[in-house]
PDB file of N, CA and C in Angstrom:
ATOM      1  N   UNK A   1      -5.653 -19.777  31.928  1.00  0.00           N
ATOM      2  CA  UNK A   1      -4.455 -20.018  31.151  1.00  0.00           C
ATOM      3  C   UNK A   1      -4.411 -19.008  30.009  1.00  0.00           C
ATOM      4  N   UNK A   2      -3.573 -18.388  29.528  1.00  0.00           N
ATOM      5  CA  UNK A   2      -3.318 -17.255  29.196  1.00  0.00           C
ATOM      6  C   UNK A   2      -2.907 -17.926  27.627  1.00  0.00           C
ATOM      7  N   UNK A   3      -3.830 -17.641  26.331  1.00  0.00           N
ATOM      8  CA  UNK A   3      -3.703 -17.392  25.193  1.00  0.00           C
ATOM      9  C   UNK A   3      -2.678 -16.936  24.217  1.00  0.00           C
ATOM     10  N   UNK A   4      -1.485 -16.642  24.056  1.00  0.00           N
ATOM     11  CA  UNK A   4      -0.439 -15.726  23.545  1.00  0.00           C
ATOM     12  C   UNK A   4      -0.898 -15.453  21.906  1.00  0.00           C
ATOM     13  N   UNK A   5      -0.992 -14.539  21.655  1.00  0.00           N
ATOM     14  CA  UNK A   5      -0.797 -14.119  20.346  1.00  0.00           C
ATOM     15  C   UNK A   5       0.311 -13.491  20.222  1.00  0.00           C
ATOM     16  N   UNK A   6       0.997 -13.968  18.524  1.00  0.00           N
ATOM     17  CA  UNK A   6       2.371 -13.031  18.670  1.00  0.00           C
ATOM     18  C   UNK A   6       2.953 -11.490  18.052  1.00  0.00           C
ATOM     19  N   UNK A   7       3.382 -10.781  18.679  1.00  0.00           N
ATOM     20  CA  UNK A   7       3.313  -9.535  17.963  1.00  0.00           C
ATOM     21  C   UNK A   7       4.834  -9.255  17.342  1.00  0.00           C
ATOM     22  N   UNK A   8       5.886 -10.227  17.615  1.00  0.00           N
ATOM     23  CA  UNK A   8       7.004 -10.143  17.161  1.00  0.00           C
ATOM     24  C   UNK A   8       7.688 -11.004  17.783  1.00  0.00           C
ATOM     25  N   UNK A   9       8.454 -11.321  16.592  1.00  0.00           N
ATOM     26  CA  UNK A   9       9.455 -12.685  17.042  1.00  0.00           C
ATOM     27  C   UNK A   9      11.005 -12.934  16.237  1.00  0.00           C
ATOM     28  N   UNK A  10      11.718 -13.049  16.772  1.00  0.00           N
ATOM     29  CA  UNK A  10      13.121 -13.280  16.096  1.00  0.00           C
ATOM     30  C   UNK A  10      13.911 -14.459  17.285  1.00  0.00           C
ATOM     31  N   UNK A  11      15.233 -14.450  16.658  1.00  0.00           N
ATOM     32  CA  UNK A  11      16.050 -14.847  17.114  1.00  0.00           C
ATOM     33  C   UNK A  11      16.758 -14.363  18.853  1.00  0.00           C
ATOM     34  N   UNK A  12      16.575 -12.679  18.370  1.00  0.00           N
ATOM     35  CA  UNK A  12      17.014 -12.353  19.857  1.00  0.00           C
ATOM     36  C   UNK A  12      15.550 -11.998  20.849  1.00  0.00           C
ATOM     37  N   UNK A  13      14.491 -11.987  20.401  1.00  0.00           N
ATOM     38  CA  UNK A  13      13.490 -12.203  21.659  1.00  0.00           C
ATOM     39  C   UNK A  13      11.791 -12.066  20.532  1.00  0.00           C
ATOM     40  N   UNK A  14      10.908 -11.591  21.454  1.00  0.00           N
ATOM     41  CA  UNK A  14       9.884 -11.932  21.023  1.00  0.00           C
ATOM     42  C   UNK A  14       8.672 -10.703  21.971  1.00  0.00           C
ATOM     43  N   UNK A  15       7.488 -10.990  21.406  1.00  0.00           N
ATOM     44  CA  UNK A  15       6.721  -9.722  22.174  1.00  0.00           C
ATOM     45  C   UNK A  15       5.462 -10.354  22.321  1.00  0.00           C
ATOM     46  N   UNK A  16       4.470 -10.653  22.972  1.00  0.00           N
ATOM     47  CA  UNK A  16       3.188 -11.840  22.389  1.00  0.00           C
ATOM     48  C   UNK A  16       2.210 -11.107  23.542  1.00  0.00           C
ATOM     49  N   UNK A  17       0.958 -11.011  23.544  1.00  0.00           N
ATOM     50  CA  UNK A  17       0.231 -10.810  24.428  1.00  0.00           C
ATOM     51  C   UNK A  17      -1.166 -11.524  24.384  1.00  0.00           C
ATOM     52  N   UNK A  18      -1.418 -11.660  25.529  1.00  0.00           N
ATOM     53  CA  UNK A  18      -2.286 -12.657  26.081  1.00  0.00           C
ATOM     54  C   UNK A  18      -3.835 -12.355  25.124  1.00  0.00           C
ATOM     55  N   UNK A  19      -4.864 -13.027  24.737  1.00  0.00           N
ATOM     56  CA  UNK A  19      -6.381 -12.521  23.810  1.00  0.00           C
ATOM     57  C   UNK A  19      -7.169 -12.261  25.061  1.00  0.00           C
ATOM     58  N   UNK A  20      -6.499 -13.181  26.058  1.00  0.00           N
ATOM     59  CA  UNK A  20      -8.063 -13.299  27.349  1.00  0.00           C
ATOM     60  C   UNK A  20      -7.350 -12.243  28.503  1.00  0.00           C
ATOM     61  N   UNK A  21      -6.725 -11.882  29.131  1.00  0.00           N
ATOM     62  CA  UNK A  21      -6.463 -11.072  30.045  1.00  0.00           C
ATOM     63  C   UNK A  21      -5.402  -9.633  29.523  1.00  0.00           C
ATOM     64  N   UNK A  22      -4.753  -9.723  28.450  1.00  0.00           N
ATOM     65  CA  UNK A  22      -4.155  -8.701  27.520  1.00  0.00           C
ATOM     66  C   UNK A  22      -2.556  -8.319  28.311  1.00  0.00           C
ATOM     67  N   UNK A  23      -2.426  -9.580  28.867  1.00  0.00           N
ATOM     68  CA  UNK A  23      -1.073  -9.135  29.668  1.00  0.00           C
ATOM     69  C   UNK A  23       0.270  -9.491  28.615  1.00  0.00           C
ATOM     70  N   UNK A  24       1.489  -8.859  28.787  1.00  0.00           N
ATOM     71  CA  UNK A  24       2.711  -9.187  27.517  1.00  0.00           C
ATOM     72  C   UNK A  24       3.190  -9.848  28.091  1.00  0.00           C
ATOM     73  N   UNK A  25       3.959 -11.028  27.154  1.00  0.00           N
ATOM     74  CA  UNK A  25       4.933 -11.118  27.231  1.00  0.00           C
ATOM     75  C   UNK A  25       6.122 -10.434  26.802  1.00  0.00           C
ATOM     76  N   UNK A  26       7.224 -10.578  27.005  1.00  0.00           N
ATOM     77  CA  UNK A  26       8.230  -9.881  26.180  1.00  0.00           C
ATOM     78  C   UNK A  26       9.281 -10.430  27.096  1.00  0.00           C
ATOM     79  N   UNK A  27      10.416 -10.848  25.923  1.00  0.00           N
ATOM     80  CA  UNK A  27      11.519 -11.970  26.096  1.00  0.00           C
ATOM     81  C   UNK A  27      12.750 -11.013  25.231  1.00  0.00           C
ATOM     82  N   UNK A  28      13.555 -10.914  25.819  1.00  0.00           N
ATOM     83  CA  UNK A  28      15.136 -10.221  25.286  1.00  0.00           C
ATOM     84  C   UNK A  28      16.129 -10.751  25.888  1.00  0.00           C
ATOM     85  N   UNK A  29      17.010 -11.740  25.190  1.00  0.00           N
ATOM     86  CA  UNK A  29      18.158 -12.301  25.908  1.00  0.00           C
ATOM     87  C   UNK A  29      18.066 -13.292  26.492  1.00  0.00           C
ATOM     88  N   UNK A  30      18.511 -13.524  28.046  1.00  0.00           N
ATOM     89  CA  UNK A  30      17.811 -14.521  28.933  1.00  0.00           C
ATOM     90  C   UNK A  30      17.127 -13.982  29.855  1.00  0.00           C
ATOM     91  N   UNK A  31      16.365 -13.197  29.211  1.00  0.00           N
ATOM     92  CA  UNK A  31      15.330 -12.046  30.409  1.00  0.00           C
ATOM     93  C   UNK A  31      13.733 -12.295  29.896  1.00  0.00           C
ATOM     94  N   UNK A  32      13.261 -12.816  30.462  1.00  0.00           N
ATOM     95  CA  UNK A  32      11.324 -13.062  30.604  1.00  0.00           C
ATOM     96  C   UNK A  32      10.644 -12.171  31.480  1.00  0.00           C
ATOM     97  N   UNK A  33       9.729 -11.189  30.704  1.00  0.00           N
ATOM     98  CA  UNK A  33       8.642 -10.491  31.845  1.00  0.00           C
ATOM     99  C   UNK A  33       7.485 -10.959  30.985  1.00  0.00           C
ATOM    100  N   UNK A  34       6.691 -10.853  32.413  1.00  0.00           N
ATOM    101  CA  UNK A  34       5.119 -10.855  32.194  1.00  0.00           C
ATOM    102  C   UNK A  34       4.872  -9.407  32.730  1.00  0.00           C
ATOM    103  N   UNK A  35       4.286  -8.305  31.955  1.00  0.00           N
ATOM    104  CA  UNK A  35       3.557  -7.381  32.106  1.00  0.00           C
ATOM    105  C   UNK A  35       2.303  -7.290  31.898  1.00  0.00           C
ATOM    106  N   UNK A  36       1.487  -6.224  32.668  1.00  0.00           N
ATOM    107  CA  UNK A  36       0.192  -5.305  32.366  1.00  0.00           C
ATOM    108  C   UNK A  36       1.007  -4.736  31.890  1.00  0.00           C
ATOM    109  N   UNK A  37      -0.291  -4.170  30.710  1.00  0.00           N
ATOM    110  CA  UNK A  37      -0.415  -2.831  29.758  1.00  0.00           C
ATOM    111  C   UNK A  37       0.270  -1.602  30.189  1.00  0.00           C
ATOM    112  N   UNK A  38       0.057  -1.245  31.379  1.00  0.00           N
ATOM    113  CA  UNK A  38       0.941  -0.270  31.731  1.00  0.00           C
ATOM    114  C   UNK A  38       2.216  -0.236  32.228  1.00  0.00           C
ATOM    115  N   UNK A  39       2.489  -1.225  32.518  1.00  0.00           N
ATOM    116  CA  UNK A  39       3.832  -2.103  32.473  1.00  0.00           C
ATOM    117  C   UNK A  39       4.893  -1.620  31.006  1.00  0.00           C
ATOM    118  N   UNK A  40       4.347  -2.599  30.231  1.00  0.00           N
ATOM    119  CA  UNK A  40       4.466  -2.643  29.341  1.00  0.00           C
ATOM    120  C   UNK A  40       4.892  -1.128  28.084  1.00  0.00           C
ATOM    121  N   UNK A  41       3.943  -0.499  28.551  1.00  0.00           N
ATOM    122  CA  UNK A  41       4.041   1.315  27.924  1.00  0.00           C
ATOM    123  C   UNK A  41       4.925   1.983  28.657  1.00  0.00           C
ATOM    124  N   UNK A  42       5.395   1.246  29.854  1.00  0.00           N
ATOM    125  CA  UNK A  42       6.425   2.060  30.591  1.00  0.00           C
ATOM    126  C   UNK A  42       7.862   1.384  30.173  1.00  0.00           C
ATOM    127  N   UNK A  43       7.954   0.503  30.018  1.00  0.00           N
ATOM    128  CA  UNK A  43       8.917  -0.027  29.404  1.00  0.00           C
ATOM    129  C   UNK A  43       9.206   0.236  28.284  1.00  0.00           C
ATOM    130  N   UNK A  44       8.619   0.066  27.041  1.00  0.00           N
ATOM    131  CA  UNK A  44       8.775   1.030  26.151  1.00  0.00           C
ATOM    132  C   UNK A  44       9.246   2.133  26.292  1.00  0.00           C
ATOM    133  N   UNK A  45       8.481   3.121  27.053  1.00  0.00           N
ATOM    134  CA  UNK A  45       8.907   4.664  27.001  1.00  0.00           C
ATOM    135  C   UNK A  45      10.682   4.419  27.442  1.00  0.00           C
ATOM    136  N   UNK A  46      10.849   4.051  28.456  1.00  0.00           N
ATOM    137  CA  UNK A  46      12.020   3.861  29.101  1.00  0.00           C
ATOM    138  C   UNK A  46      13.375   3.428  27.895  1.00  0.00           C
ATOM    139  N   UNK A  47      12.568   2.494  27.580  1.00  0.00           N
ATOM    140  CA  UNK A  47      13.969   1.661  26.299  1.00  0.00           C
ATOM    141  C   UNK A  47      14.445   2.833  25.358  1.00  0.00           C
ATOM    142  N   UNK A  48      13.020   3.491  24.942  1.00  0.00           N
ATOM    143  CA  UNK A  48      13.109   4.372  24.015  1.00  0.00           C
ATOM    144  C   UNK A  48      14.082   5.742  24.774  1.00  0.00           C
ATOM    145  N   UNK A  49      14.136   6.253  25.932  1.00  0.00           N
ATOM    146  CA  UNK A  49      14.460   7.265  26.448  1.00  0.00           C
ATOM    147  C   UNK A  49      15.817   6.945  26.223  1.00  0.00           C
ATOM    148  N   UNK A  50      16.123   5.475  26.991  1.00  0.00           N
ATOM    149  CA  UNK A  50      17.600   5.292  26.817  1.00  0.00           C
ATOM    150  C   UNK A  50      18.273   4.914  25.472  1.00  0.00           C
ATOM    151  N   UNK A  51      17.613   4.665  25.082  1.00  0.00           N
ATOM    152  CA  UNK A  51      18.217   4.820  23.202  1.00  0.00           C
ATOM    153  C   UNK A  51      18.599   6.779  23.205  1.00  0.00           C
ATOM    154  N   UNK A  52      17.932   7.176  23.242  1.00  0.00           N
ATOM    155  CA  UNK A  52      18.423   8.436  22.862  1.00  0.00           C
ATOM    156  C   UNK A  52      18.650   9.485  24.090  1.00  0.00           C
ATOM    157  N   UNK A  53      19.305   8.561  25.505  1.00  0.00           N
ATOM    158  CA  UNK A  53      20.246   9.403  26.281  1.00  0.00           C
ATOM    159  C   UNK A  53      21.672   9.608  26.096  1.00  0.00           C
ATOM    160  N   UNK A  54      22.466   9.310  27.022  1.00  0.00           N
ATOM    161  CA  UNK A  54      24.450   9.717  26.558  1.00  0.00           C
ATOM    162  C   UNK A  54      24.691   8.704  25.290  1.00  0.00           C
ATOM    163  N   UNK A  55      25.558   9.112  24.551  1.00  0.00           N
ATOM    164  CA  UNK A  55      26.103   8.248  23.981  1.00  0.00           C
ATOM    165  C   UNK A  55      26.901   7.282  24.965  1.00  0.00           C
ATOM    166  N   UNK A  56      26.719   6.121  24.569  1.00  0.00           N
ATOM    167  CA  UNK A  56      27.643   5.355  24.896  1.00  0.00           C
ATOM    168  C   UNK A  56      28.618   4.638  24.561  1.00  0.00           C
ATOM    169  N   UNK A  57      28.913   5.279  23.191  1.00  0.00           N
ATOM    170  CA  UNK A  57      29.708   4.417  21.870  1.00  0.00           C
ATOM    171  C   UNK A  57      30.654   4.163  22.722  1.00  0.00           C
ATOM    172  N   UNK A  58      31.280   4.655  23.595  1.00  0.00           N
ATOM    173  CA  UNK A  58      32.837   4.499  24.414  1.00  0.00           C
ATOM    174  C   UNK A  58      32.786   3.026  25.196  1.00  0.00           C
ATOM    175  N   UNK A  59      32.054   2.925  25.428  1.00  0.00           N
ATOM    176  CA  UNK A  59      31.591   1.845  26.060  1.00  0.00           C
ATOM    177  C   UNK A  59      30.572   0.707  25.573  1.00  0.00           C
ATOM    178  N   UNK A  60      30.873   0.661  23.672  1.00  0.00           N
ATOM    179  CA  UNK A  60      29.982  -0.844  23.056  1.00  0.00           C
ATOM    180  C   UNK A  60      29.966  -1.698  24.217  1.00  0.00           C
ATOM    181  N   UNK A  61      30.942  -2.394  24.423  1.00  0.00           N
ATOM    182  CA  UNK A  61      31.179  -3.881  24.767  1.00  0.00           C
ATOM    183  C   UNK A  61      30.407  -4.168  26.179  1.00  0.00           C
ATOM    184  N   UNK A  62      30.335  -3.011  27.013  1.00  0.00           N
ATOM    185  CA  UNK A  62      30.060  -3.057  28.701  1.00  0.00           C
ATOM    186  C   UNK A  62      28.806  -2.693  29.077  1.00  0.00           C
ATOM    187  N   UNK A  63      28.127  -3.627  29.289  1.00  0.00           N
ATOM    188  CA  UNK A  63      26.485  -3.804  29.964  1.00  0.00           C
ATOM    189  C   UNK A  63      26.664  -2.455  31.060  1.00  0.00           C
ATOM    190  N   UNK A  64      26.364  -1.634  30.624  1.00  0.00           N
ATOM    191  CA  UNK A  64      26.138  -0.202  31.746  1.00  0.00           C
ATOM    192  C   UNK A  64      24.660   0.906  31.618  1.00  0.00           C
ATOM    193  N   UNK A  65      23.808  -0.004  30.440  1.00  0.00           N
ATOM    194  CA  UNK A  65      22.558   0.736  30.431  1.00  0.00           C
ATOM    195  C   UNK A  65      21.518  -0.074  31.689  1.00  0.00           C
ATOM    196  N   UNK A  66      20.788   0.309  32.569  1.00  0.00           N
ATOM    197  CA  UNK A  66      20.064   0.016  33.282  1.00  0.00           C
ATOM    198  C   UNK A  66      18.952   0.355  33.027  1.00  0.00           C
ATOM    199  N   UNK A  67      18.058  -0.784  32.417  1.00  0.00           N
ATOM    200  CA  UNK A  67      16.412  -0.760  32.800  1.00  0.00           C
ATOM    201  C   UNK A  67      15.717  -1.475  33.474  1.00  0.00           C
ATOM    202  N   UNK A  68      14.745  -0.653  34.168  1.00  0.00           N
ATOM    203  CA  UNK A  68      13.818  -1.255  35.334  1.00  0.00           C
ATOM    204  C   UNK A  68      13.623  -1.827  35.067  1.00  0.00           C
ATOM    205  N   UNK A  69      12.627  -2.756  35.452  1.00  0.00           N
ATOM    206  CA  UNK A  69      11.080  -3.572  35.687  1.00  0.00           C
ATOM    207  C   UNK A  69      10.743  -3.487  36.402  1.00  0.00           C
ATOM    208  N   UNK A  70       8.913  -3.651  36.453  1.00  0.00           N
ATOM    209  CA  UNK A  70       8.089  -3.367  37.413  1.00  0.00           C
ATOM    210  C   UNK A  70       8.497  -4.308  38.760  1.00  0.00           C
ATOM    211  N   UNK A  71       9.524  -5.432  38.668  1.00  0.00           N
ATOM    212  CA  UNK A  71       9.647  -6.674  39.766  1.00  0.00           C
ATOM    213  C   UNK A  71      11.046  -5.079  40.792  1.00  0.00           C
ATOM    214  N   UNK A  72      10.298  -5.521  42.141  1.00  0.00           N
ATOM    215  CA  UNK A  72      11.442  -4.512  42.891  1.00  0.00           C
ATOM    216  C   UNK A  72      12.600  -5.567  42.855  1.00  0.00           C
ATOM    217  N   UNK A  73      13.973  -4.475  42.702  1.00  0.00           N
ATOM    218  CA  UNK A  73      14.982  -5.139  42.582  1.00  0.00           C
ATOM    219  C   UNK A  73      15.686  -5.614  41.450  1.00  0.00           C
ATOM    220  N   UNK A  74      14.647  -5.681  40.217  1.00  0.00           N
ATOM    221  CA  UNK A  74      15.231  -6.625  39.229  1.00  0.00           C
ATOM    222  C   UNK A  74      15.170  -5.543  38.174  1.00  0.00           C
ATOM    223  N   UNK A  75      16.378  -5.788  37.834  1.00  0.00           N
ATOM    224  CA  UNK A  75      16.695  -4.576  36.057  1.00  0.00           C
ATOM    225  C   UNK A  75      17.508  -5.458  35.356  1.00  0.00           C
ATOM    226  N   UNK A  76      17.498  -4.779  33.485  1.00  0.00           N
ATOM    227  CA  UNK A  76      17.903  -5.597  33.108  1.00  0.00           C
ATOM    228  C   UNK A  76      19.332  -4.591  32.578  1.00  0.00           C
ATOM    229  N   UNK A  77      20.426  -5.040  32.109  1.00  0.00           N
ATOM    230  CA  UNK A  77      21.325  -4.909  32.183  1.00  0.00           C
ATOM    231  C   UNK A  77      22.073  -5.065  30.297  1.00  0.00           C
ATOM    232  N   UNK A  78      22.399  -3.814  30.084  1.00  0.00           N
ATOM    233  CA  UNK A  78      22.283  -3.691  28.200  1.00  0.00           C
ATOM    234  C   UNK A  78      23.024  -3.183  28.115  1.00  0.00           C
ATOM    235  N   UNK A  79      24.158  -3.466  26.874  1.00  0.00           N
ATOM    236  CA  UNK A  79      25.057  -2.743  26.009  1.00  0.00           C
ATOM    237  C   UNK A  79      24.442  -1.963  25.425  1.00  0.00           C
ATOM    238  N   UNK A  80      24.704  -1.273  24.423  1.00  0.00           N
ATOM    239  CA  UNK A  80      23.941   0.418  23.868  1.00  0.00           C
ATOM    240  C   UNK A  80      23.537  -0.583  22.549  1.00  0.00           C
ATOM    241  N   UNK A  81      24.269  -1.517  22.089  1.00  0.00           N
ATOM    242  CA  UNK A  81      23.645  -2.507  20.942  1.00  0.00           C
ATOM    243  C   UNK A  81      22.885  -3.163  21.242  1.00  0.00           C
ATOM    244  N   UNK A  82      22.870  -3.589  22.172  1.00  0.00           N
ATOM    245  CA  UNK A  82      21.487  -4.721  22.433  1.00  0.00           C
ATOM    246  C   UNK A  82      20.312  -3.722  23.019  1.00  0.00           C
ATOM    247  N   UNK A  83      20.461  -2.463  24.265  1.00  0.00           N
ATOM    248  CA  UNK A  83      19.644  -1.519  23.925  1.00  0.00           C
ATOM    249  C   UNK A  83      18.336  -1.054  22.961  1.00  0.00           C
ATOM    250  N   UNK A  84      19.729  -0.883  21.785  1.00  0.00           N
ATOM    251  CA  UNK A  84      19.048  -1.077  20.713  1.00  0.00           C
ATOM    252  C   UNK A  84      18.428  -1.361  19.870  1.00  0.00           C
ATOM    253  N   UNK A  85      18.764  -3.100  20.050  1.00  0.00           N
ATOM    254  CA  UNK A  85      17.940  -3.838  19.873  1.00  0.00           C
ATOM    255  C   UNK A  85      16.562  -4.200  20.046  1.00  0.00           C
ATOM    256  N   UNK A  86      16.736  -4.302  21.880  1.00  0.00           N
ATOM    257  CA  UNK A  86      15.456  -4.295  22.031  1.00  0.00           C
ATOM    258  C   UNK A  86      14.201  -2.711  21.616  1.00  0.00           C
ATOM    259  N   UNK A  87      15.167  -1.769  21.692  1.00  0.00           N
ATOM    260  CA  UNK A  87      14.154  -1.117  21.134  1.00  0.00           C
ATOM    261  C   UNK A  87      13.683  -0.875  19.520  1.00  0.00           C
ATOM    262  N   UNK A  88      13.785  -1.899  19.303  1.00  0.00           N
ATOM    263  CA  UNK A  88      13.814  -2.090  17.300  1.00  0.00           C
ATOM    264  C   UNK A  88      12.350  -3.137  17.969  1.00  0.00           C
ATOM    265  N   UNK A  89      12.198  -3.963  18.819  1.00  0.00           N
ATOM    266  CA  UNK A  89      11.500  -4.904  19.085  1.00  0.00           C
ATOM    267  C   UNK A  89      10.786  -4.847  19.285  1.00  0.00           C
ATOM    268  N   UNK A  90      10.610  -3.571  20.168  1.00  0.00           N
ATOM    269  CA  UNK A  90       9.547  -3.084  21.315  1.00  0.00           C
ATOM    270  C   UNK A  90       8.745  -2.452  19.969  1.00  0.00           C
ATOM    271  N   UNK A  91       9.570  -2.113  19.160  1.00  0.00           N
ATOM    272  CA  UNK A  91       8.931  -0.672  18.186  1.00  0.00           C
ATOM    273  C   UNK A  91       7.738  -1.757  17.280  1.00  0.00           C
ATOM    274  N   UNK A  92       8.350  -2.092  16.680  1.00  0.00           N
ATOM    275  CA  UNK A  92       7.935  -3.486  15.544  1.00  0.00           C
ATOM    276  C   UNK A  92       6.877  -4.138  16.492  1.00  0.00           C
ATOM    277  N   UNK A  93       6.680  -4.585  17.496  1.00  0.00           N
ATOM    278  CA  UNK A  93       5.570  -5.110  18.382  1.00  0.00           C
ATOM    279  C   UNK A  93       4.139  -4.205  18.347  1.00  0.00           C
ATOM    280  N   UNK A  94       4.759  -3.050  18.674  1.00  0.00           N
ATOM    281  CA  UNK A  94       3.844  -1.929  18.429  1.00  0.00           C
ATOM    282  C   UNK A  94       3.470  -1.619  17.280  1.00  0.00           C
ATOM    283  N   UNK A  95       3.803  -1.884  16.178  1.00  0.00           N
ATOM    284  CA  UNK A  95       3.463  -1.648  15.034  1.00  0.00           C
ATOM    285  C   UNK A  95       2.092  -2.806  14.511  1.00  0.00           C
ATOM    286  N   UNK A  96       3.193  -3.581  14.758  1.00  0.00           N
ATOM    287  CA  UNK A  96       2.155  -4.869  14.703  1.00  0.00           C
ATOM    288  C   UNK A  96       0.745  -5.176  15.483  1.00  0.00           C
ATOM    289  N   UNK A  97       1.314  -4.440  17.021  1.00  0.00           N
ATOM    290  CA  UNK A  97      -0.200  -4.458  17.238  1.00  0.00           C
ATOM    291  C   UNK A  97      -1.389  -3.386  16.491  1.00  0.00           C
ATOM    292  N   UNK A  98      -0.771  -2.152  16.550  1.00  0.00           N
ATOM    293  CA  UNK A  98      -1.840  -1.214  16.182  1.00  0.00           C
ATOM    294  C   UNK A  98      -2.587  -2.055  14.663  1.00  0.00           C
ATOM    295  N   UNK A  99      -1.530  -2.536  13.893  1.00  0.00           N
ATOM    296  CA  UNK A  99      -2.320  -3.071  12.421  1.00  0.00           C
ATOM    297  C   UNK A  99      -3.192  -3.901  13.279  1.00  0.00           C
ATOM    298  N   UNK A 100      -2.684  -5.123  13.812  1.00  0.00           N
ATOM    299  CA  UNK A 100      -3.877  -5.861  14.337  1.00  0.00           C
ATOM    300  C   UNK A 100      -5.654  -4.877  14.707  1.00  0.00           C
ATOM    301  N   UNK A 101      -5.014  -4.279  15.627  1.00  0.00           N
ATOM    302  CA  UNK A 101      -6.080  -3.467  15.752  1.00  0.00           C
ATOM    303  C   UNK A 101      -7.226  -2.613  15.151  1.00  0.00           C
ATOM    304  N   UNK A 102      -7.114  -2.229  13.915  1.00  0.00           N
ATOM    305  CA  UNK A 102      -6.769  -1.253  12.835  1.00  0.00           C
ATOM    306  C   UNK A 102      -7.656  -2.548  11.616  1.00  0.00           C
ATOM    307  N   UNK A 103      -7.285  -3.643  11.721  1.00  0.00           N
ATOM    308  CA  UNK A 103      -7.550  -4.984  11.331  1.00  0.00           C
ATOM    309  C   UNK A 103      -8.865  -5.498  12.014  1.00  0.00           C
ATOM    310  N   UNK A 104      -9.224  -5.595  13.080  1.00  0.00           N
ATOM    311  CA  UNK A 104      -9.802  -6.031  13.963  1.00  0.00           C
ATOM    312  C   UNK A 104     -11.299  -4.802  13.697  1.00  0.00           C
ATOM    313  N   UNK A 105     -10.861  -3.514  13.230  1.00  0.00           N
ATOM    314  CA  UNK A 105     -12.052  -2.794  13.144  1.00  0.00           C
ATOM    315  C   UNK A 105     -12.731  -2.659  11.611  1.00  0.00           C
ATOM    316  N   UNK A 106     -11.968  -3.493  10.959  1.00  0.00           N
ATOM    317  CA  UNK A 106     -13.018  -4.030   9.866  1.00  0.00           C
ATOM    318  C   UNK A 106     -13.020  -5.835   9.609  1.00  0.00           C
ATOM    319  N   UNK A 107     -12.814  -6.085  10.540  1.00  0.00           N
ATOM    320  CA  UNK A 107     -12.950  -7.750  10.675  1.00  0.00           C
ATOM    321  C   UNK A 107     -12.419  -8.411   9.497  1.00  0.00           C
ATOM    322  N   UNK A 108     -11.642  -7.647   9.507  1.00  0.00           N
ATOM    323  CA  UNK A 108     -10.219  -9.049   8.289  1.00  0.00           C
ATOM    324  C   UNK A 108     -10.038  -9.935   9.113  1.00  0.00           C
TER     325      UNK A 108
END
């Protein structure tokens, strides 16, 4: 049974990863993945790429950004604001972990 610690949390989703097997969660919207680590760094990279591909200002309102997931078949489906969002989430998760980490090597 899988431990969650949390690395970020709000209203529109959350980022938590497991102490005993190190797998993520990460929740945006009504979208739940469970990732591996490399999962996880790929997703990131990805959110981040599409944050700073076409503009899409022309198109706020219309879910037309497509990101994978590792599940075949299944992507998730983003306005350039919520996009955005999640990559404010993804970022801040990461932040939070490295302090943890960073934390962890002088045993605070």
């Amino acid at each position: 049974m899988c431990e969650f610690q949390s690395l970020y949390y709000s209203d529109d989703g959350y980022v938590a990863q497991c102490k005993d097997c190190g797998y993520y969660q990460v929740a945006f919207g009504n979208t739940m993945l469970s990732l591996s680590t490399k999962d996880y760094i790929t997703l990131r990279k990805v959110v981040k790429k599409k944050c700073n591909d076409i503009d899409y200002a022309s198109f706020e309102n219309t879910r037309n950004i497509v990101i994978p997931t590792p599940s075949a078949g299944l992507f998730i489906l983003l306005t350039k604001e919520e996009v955005n969002s999640f990559h404010r989430i993804l970022e801040a998760a990461d932040t939070e972990e490295k302090a943890q980490q960073l934390m962890a090597l002088f045993h605070l």
